[in-house]
C-alpha atoms as a PDB file:
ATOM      1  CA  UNK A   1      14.016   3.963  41.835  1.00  0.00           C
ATOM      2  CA  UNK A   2      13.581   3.675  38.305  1.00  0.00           C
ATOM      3  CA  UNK A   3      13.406   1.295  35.910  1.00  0.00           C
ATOM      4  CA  UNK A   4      16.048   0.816  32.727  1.00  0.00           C
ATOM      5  CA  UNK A   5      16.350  -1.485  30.150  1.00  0.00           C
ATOM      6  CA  UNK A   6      19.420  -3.694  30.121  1.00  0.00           C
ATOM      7  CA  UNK A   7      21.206  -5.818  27.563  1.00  0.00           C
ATOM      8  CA  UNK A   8      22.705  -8.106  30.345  1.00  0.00           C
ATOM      9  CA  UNK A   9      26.157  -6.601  30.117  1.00  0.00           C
ATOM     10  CA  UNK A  10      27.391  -3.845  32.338  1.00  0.00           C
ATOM     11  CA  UNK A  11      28.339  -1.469  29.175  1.00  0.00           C
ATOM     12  CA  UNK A  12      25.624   1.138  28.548  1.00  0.00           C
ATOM     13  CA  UNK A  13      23.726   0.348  25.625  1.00  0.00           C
ATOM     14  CA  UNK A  14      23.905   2.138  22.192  1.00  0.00           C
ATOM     15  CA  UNK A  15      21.294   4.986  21.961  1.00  0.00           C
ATOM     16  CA  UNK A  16      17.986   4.050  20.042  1.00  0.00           C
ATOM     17  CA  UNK A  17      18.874   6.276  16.822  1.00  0.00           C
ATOM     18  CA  UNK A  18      22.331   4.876  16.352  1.00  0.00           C
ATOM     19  CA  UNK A  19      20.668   1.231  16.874  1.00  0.00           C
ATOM     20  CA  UNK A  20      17.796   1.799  14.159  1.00  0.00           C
ATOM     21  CA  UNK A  21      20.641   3.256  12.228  1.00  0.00           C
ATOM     22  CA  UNK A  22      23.131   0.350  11.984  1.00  0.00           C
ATOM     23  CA  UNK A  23      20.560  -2.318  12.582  1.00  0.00           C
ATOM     24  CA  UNK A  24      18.678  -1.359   9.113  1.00  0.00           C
ATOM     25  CA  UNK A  25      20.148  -2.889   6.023  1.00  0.00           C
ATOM     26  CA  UNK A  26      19.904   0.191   4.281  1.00  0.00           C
ATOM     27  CA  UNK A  27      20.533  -1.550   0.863  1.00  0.00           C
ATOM     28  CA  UNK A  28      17.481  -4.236   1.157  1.00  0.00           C
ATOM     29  CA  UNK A  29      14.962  -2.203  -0.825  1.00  0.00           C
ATOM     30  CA  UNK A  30      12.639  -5.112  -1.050  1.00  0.00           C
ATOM     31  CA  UNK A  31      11.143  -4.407   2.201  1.00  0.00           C
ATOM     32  CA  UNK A  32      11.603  -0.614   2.557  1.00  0.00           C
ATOM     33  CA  UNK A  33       8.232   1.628   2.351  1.00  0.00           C
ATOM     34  CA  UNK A  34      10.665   4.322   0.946  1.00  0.00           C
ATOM     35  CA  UNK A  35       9.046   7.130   3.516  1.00  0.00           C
ATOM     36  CA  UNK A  36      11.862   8.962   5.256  1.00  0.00           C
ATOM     37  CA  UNK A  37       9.305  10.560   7.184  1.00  0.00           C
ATOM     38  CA  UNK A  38       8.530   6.956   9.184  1.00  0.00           C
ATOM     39  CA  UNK A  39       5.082   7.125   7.529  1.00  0.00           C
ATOM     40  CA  UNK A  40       3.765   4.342   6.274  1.00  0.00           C
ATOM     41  CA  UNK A  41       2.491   3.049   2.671  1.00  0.00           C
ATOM     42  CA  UNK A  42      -0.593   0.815   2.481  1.00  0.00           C
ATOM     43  CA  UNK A  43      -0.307  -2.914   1.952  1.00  0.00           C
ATOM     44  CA  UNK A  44      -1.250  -4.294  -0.604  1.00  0.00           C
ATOM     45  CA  UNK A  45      -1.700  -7.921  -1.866  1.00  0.00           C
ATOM     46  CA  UNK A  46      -2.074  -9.313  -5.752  1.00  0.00           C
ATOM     47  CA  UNK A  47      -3.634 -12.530  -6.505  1.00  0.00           C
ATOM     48  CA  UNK A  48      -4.193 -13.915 -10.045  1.00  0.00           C
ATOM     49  CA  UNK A  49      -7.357 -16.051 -10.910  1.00  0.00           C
ATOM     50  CA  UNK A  50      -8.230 -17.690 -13.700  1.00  0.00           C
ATOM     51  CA  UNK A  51     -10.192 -15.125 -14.783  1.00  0.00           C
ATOM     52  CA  UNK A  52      -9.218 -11.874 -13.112  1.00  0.00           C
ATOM     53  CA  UNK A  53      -6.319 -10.247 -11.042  1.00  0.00           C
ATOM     54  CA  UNK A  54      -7.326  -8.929  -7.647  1.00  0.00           C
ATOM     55  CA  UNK A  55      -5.720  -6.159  -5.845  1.00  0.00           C
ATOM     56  CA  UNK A  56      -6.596  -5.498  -2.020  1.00  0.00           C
ATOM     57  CA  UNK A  57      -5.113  -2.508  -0.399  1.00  0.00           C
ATOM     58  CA  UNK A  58      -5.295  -1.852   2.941  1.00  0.00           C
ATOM     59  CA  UNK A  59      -6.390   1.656   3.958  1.00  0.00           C
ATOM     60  CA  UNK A  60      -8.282   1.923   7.184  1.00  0.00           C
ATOM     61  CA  UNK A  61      -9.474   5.452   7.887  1.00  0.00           C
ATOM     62  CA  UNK A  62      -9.931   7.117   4.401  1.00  0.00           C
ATOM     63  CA  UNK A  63     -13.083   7.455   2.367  1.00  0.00           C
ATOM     64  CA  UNK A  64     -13.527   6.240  -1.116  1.00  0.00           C
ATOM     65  CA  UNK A  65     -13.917   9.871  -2.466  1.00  0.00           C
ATOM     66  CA  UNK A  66      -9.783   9.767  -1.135  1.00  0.00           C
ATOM     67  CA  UNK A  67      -8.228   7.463  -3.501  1.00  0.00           C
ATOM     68  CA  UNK A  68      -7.359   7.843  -7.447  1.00  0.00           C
ATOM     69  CA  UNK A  69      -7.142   4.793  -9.247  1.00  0.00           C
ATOM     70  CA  UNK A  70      -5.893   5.719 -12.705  1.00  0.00           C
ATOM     71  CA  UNK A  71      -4.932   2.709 -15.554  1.00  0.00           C
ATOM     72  CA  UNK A  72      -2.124   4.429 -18.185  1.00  0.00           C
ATOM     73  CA  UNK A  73      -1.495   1.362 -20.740  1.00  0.00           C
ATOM     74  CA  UNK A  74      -0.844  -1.505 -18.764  1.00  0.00           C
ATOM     75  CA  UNK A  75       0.291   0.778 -15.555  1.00  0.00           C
ATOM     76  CA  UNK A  76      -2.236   0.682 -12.735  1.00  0.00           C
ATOM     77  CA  UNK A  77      -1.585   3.537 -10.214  1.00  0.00           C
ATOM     78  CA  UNK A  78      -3.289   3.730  -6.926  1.00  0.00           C
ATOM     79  CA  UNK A  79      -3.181   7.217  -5.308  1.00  0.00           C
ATOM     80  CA  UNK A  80      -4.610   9.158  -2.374  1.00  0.00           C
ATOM     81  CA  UNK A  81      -4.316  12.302  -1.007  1.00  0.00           C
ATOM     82  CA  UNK A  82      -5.565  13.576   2.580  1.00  0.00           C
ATOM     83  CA  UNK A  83      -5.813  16.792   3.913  1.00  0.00           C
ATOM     84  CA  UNK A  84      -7.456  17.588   7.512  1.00  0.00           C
ATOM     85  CA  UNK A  85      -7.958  20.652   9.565  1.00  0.00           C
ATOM     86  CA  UNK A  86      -8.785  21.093  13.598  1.00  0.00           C
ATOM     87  CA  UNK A  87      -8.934  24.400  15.388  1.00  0.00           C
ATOM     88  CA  UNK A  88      -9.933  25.032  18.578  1.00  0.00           C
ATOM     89  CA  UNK A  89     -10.483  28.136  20.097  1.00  0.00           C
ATOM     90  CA  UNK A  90     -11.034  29.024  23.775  1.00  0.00           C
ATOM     91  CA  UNK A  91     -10.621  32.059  25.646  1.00  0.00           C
ATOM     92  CA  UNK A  92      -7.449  33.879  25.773  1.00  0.00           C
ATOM     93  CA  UNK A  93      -5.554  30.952  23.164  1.00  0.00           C
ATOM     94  CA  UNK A  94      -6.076  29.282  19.831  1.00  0.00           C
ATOM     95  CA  UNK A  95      -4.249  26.333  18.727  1.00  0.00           C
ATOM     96  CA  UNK A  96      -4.561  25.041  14.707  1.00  0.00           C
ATOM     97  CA  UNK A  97      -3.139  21.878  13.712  1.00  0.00           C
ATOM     98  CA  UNK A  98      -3.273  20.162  10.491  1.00  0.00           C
ATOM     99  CA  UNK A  99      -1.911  17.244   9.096  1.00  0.00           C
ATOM    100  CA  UNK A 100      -1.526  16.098   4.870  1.00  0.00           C
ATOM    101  CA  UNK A 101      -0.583  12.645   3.577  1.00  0.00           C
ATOM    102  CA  UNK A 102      -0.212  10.796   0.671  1.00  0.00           C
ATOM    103  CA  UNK A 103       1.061   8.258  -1.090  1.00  0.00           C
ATOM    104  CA  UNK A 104       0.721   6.599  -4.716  1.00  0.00           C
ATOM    105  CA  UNK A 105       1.641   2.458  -5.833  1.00  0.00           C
ATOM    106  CA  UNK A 106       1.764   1.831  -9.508  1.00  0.00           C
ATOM    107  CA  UNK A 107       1.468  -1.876 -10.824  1.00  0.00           C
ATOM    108  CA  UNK A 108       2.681  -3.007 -14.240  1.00  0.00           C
ATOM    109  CA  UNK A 109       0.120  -5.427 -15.515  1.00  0.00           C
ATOM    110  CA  UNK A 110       0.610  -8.302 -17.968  1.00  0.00           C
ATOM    111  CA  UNK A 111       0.349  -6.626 -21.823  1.00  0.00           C
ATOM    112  CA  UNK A 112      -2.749  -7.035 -23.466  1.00  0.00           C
ATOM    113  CA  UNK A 113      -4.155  -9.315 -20.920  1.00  0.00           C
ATOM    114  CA  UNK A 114      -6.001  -6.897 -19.257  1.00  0.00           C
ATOM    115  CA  UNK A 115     -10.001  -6.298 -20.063  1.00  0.00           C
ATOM    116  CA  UNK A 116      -9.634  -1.984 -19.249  1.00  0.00           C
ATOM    117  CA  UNK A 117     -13.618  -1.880 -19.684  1.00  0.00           C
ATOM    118  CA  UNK A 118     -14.504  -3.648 -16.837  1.00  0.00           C
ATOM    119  CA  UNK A 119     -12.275  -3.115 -14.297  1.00  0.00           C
ATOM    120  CA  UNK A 120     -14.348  -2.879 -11.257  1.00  0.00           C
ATOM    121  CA  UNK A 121     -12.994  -1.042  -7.465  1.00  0.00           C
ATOM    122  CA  UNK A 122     -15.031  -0.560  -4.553  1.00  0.00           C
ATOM    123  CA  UNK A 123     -13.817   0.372  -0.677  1.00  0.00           C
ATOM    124  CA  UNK A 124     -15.465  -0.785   2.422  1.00  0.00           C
ATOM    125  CA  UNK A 125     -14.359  -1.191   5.845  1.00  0.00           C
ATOM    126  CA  UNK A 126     -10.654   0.453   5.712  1.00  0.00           C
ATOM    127  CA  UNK A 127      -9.518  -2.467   2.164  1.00  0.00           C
ATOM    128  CA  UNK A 128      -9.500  -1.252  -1.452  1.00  0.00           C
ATOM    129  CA  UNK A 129     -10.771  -3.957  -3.688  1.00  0.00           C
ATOM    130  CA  UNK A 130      -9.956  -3.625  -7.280  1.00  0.00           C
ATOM    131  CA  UNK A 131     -11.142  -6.816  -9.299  1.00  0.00           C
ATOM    132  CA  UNK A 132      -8.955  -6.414 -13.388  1.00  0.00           C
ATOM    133  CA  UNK A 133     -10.734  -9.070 -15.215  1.00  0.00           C
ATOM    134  CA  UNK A 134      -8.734 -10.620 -18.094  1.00  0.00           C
ATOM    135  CA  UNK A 135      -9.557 -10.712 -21.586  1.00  0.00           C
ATOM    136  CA  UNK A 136     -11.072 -14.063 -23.113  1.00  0.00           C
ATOM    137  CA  UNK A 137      -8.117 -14.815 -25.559  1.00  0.00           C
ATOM    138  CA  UNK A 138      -5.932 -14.023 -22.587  1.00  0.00           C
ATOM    139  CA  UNK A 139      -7.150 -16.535 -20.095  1.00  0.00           C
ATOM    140  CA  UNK A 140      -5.276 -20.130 -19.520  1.00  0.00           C
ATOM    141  CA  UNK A 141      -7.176 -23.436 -21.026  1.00  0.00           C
ATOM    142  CA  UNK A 142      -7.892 -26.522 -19.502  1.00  0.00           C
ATOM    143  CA  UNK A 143      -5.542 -28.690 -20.776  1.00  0.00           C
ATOM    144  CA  UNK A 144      -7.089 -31.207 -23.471  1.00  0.00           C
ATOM    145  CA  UNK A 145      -6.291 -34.545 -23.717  1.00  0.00           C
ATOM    146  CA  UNK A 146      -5.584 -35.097 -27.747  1.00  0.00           C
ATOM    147  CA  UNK A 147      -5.951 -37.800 -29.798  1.00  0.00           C
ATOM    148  CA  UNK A 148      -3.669 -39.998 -31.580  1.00  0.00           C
ATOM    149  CA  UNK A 149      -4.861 -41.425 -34.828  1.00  0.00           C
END
């Protein structure tokens, strides 16, 4: 006896490739990773403060030594690549295997917002933290209540 899957109907079902296939709305880029190799790209999320922008980035499994974090004007590109090697040798065989990734995300930050002196990235526990603090002139005022005379 064996088990199977069944839609309910008594028509076979469409194989699994042709379903991811035509059940992907190929033209919603919003929520592609853009990896064709089914790989994936690490999260990230953006807040804005009143005095700083903070990027988290989720990357479980690297060290911090893996990641390039590189500001070109007001484009901030986050980059890593990973290379690892395992052989194992017994008698009579040897098997190598070895697997690279990588992946880059560039952010375009606010002009002349940003404060590039002090912008401040550390990794622990699998999340990239960067903290972008924002420049004095650049940061929103309490609104003031003024006077009429």
């Amino acid at each position: 006896m064996s088990l199977i899957k069944r839609n309910g109907s008594n028509f076979p079902t469409v194989p699994t490739f042709l379903d991811d296939l035509f059940a992907s709305n190929l033209f919603d880029w919003g929520t592609s990773d853009f990896s064709s190799t089914q790989t994936t790209i690490p999260s990230v999320n953006i807040r804005e403060t009143h005095d700083n922008f903070e990027v988290e980035m989720a990357a479980p499994g690297m060290d911090k030594s893996d990641f390039k974090v590189e500001l070109d004007g007001n484009t901030l590109t986050i980059s890593s690549t990973k290379q690892h090697e395992h052989e194992d040798k017994h008698e009579g065989y040897s098997r190598k295997e070895f697997s690279y990734q990588s992946f880059q995300r560039s952010f375009t930050l606010p002009k002349d917002v940003v404060d590039e002196d002090k912008i401040g990235a550390q990794y622990e526990n699998g999340l990239l933290r960067l903290t972008i603090p924002k420049k004095e002139e650049a940061k929103k005022k309490a609104p003031r209540l003024i006077e009429i005379s």
